[in-house]
C-alpha atoms as a PDB file:
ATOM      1  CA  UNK A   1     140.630  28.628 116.864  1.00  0.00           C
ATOM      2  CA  UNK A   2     142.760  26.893 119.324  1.00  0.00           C
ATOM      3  CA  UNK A   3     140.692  26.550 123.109  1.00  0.00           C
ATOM      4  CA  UNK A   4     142.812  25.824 126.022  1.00  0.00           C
ATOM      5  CA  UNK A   5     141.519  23.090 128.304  1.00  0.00           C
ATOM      6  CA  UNK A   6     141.235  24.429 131.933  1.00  0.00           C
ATOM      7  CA  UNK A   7     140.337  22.561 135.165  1.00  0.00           C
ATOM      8  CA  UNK A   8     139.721  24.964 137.588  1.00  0.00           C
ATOM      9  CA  UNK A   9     140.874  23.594 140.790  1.00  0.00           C
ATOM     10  CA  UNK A  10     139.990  26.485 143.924  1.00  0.00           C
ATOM     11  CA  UNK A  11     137.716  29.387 143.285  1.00  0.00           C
ATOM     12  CA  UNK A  12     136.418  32.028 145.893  1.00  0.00           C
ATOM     13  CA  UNK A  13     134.966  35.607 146.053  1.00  0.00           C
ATOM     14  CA  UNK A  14     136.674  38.483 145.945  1.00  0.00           C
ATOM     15  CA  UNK A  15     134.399  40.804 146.770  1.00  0.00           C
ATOM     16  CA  UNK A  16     132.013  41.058 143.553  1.00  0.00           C
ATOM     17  CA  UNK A  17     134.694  39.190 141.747  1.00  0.00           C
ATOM     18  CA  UNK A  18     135.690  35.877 141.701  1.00  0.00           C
ATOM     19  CA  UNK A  19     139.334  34.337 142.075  1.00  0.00           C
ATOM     20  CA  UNK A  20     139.968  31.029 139.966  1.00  0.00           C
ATOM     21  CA  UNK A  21     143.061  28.993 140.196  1.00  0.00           C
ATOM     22  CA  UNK A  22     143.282  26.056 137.161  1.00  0.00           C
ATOM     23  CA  UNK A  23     145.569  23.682 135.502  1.00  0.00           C
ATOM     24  CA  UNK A  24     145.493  24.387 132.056  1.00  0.00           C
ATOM     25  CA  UNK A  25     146.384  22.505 128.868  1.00  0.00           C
ATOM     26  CA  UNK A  26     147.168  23.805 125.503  1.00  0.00           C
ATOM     27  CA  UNK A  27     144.700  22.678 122.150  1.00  0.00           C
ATOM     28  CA  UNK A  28     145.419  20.022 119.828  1.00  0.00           C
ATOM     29  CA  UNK A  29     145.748  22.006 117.226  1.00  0.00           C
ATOM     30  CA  UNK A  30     147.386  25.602 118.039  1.00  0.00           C
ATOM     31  CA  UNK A  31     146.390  28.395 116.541  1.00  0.00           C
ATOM     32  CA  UNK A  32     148.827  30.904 115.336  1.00  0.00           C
ATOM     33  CA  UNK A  33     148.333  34.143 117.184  1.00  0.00           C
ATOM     34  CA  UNK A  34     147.794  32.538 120.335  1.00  0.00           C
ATOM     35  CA  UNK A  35     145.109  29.819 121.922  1.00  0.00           C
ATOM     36  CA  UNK A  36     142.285  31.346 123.758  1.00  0.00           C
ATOM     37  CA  UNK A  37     141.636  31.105 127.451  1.00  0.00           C
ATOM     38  CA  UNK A  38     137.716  31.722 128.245  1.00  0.00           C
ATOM     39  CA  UNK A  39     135.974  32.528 131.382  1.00  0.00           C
ATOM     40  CA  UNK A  40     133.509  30.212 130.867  1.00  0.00           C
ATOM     41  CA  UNK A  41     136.400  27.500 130.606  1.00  0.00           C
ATOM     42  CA  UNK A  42     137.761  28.908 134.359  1.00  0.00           C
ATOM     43  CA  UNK A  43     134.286  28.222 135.212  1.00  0.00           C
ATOM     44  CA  UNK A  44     133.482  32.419 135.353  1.00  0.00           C
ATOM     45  CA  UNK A  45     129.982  34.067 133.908  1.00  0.00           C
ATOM     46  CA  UNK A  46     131.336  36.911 131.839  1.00  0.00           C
ATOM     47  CA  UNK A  47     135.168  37.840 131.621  1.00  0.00           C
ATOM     48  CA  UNK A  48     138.581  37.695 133.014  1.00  0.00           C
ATOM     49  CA  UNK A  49     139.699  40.949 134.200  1.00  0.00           C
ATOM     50  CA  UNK A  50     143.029  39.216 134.873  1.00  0.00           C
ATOM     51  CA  UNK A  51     145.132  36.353 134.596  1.00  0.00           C
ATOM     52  CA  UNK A  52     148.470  35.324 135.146  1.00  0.00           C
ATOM     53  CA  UNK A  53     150.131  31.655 134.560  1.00  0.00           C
ATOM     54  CA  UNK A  54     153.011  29.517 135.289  1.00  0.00           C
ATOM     55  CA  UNK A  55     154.475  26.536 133.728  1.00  0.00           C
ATOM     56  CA  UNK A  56     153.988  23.035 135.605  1.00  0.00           C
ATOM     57  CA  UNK A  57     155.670  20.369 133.184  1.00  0.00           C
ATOM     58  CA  UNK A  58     159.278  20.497 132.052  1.00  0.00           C
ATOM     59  CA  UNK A  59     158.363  20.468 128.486  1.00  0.00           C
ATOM     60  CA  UNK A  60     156.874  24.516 128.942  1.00  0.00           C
ATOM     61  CA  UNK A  61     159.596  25.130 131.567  1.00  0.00           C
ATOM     62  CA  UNK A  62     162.103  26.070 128.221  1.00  0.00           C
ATOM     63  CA  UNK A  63     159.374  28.037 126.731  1.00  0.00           C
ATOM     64  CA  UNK A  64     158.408  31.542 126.743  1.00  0.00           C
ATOM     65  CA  UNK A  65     155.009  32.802 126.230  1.00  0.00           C
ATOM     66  CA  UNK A  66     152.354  36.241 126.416  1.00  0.00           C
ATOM     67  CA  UNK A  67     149.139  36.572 127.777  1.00  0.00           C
ATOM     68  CA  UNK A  68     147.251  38.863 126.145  1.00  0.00           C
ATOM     69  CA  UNK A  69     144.079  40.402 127.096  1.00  0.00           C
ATOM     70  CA  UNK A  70     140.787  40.273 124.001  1.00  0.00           C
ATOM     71  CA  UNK A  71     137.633  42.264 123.790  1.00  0.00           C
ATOM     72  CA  UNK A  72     135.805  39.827 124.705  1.00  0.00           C
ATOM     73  CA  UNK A  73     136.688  39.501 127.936  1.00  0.00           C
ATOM     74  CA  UNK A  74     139.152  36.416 127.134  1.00  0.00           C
ATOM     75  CA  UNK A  75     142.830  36.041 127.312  1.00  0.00           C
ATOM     76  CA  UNK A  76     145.180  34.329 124.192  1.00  0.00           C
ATOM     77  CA  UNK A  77     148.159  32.717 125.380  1.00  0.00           C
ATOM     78  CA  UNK A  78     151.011  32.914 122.517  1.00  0.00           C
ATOM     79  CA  UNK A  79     153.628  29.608 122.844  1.00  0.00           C
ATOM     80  CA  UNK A  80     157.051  30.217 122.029  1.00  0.00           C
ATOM     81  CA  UNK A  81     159.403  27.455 120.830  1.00  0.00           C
ATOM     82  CA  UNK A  82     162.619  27.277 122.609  1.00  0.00           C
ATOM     83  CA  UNK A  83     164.529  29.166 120.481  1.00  0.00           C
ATOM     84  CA  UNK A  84     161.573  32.146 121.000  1.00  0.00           C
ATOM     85  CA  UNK A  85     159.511  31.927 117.822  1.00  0.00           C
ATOM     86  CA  UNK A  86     156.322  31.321 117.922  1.00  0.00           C
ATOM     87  CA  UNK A  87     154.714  27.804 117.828  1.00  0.00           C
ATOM     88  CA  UNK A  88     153.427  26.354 114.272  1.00  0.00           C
ATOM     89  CA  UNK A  89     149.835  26.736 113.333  1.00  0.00           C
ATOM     90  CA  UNK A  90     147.892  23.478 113.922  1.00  0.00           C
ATOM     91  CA  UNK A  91     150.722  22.212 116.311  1.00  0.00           C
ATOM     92  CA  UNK A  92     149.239  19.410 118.923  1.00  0.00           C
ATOM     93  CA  UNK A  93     150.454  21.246 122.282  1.00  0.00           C
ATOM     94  CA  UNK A  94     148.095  19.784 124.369  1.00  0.00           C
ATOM     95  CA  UNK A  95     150.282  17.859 126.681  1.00  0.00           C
ATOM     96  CA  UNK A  96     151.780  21.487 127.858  1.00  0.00           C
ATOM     97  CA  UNK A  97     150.321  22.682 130.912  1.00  0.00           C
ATOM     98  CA  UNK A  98     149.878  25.654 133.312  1.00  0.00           C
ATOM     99  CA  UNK A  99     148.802  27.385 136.060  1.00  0.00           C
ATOM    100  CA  UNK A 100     146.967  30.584 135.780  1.00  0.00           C
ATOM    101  CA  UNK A 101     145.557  32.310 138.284  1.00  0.00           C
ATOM    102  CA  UNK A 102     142.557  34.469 137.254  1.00  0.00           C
ATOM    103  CA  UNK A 103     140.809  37.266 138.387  1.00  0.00           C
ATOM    104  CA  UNK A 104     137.151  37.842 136.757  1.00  0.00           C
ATOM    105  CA  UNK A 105     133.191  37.754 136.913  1.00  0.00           C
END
Protein backbone atom coordinates (compact mmCIF):
# COMPACT_ATOMS: atom_id res chain seq x y z
CA UNK A 1 0.00 0.00 0.00
CA UNK A 2 1.30 3.27 -1.11
CA UNK A 3 1.24 6.09 2.17
CA UNK A 4 1.49 9.63 1.22
CA UNK A 5 3.96 11.67 3.25
CA UNK A 6 2.18 14.74 4.80
CA UNK A 7 3.65 17.67 6.80
CA UNK A 8 0.98 19.37 8.22
CA UNK A 9 1.87 22.93 8.29
CA UNK A 10 -1.36 25.12 10.22
CA UNK A 11 -4.05 23.33 12.10
CA UNK A 12 -6.95 24.92 14.23
CA UNK A 13 -10.45 24.07 15.63
CA UNK A 14 -13.36 24.17 13.99
CA UNK A 15 -15.66 23.82 16.40
CA UNK A 16 -15.39 19.97 17.48
CA UNK A 17 -13.42 19.49 14.34
CA UNK A 18 -10.18 20.26 13.41
CA UNK A 19 -8.87 22.10 10.14
CA UNK A 20 -5.35 20.82 8.81
CA UNK A 21 -3.50 22.41 6.01
CA UNK A 22 -0.21 20.08 4.74
CA UNK A 23 2.26 19.67 2.02
CA UNK A 24 2.01 16.36 0.87
CA UNK A 25 4.25 13.98 -1.09
CA UNK A 26 3.36 10.96 -3.02
CA UNK A 27 5.02 7.14 -1.90
CA UNK A 28 7.92 5.61 -3.39
CA UNK A 29 6.28 3.05 -4.63
CA UNK A 30 2.54 3.88 -5.89
CA UNK A 31 0.01 1.76 -5.50
CA UNK A 32 -2.43 1.16 -8.21
CA UNK A 33 -5.85 2.25 -7.11
CA UNK A 34 -4.65 5.20 -5.48
CA UNK A 35 -2.04 6.10 -2.40
CA UNK A 36 -3.66 6.59 0.89
CA UNK A 37 -3.87 9.82 2.81
CA UNK A 38 -4.41 9.09 6.75
CA UNK A 39 -5.54 11.26 9.49
CA UNK A 40 -3.07 10.24 11.62
CA UNK A 41 -0.48 11.39 8.84
CA UNK A 42 -2.42 15.15 8.89
CA UNK A 43 -1.69 14.81 12.45
CA UNK A 44 -5.83 14.08 13.23
CA UNK A 45 -7.12 11.28 15.98
CA UNK A 46 -9.73 9.45 13.97
CA UNK A 47 -10.79 10.47 10.31
CA UNK A 48 -10.98 12.98 7.62
CA UNK A 49 -14.41 14.03 6.98
CA UNK A 50 -12.93 16.06 4.11
CA UNK A 51 -10.16 16.94 2.06
CA UNK A 52 -9.36 18.77 -0.86
CA UNK A 53 -5.73 19.31 -2.61
CA UNK A 54 -3.83 21.30 -5.03
CA UNK A 55 -0.74 20.78 -6.95
CA UNK A 56 2.50 22.82 -5.81
CA UNK A 57 5.38 21.54 -8.23
CA UNK A 58 5.24 21.75 -12.01
CA UNK A 59 5.77 18.13 -12.42
CA UNK A 60 1.77 17.47 -10.88
CA UNK A 61 0.70 20.77 -12.49
CA UNK A 62 0.09 18.43 -16.03
CA UNK A 63 -1.54 15.82 -14.02
CA UNK A 64 -4.97 15.01 -13.12
CA UNK A 65 -6.00 13.16 -10.13
CA UNK A 66 -9.31 11.93 -7.60
CA UNK A 67 -9.67 12.01 -4.11
CA UNK A 68 -11.64 9.52 -2.93
CA UNK A 69 -13.15 9.07 0.36
CA UNK A 70 -12.47 5.06 2.34
CA UNK A 71 -14.27 3.48 5.21
CA UNK A 72 -11.89 4.02 7.25
CA UNK A 73 -12.03 7.37 7.57
CA UNK A 74 -8.98 7.92 5.00
CA UNK A 75 -8.80 9.43 1.63
CA UNK A 76 -6.80 7.60 -1.67
CA UNK A 77 -5.50 9.97 -4.03
CA UNK A 78 -5.45 8.30 -7.71
CA UNK A 79 -2.33 9.98 -10.03
CA UNK A 80 -2.99 10.35 -13.52
CA UNK A 81 -0.20 10.44 -16.14
CA UNK A 82 -0.40 13.25 -18.51
CA UNK A 83 -2.08 11.69 -21.06
CA UNK A 84 -4.97 10.72 -18.12
CA UNK A 85 -4.25 7.08 -17.32
CA UNK A 86 -3.51 6.14 -14.30
CA UNK A 87 0.05 5.97 -12.82
CA UNK A 88 2.01 2.42 -12.87
CA UNK A 89 1.92 0.23 -9.85
CA UNK A 90 5.16 0.54 -7.81
CA UNK A 91 5.97 3.92 -9.61
CA UNK A 92 8.47 6.21 -7.28
CA UNK A 93 6.16 9.49 -7.23
CA UNK A 94 7.45 10.79 -4.28
CA UNK A 95 8.96 13.97 -5.49
CA UNK A 96 5.14 15.09 -6.49
CA UNK A 97 3.63 17.24 -4.05
CA UNK A 98 0.39 18.89 -2.79
CA UNK A 99 -1.63 20.82 -0.82
CA UNK A 100 -4.68 19.48 0.79
CA UNK A 101 -6.65 21.06 2.99
CA UNK A 102 -8.52 18.75 5.42
CA UNK A 103 -11.36 18.80 7.44
CA UNK A 104 -11.55 15.93 10.28
CA UNK A 105 -11.31 14.69 14.04
Amino acid sequence: MGTMTATPLVSMAVGNKRLVTADVAGSASYATGGDTITAASLGLTQKIDFVTAESTDSVADNRLFQLIAQSDGSYKMVLNTAINTEVANATNVSTITFRVLALGY
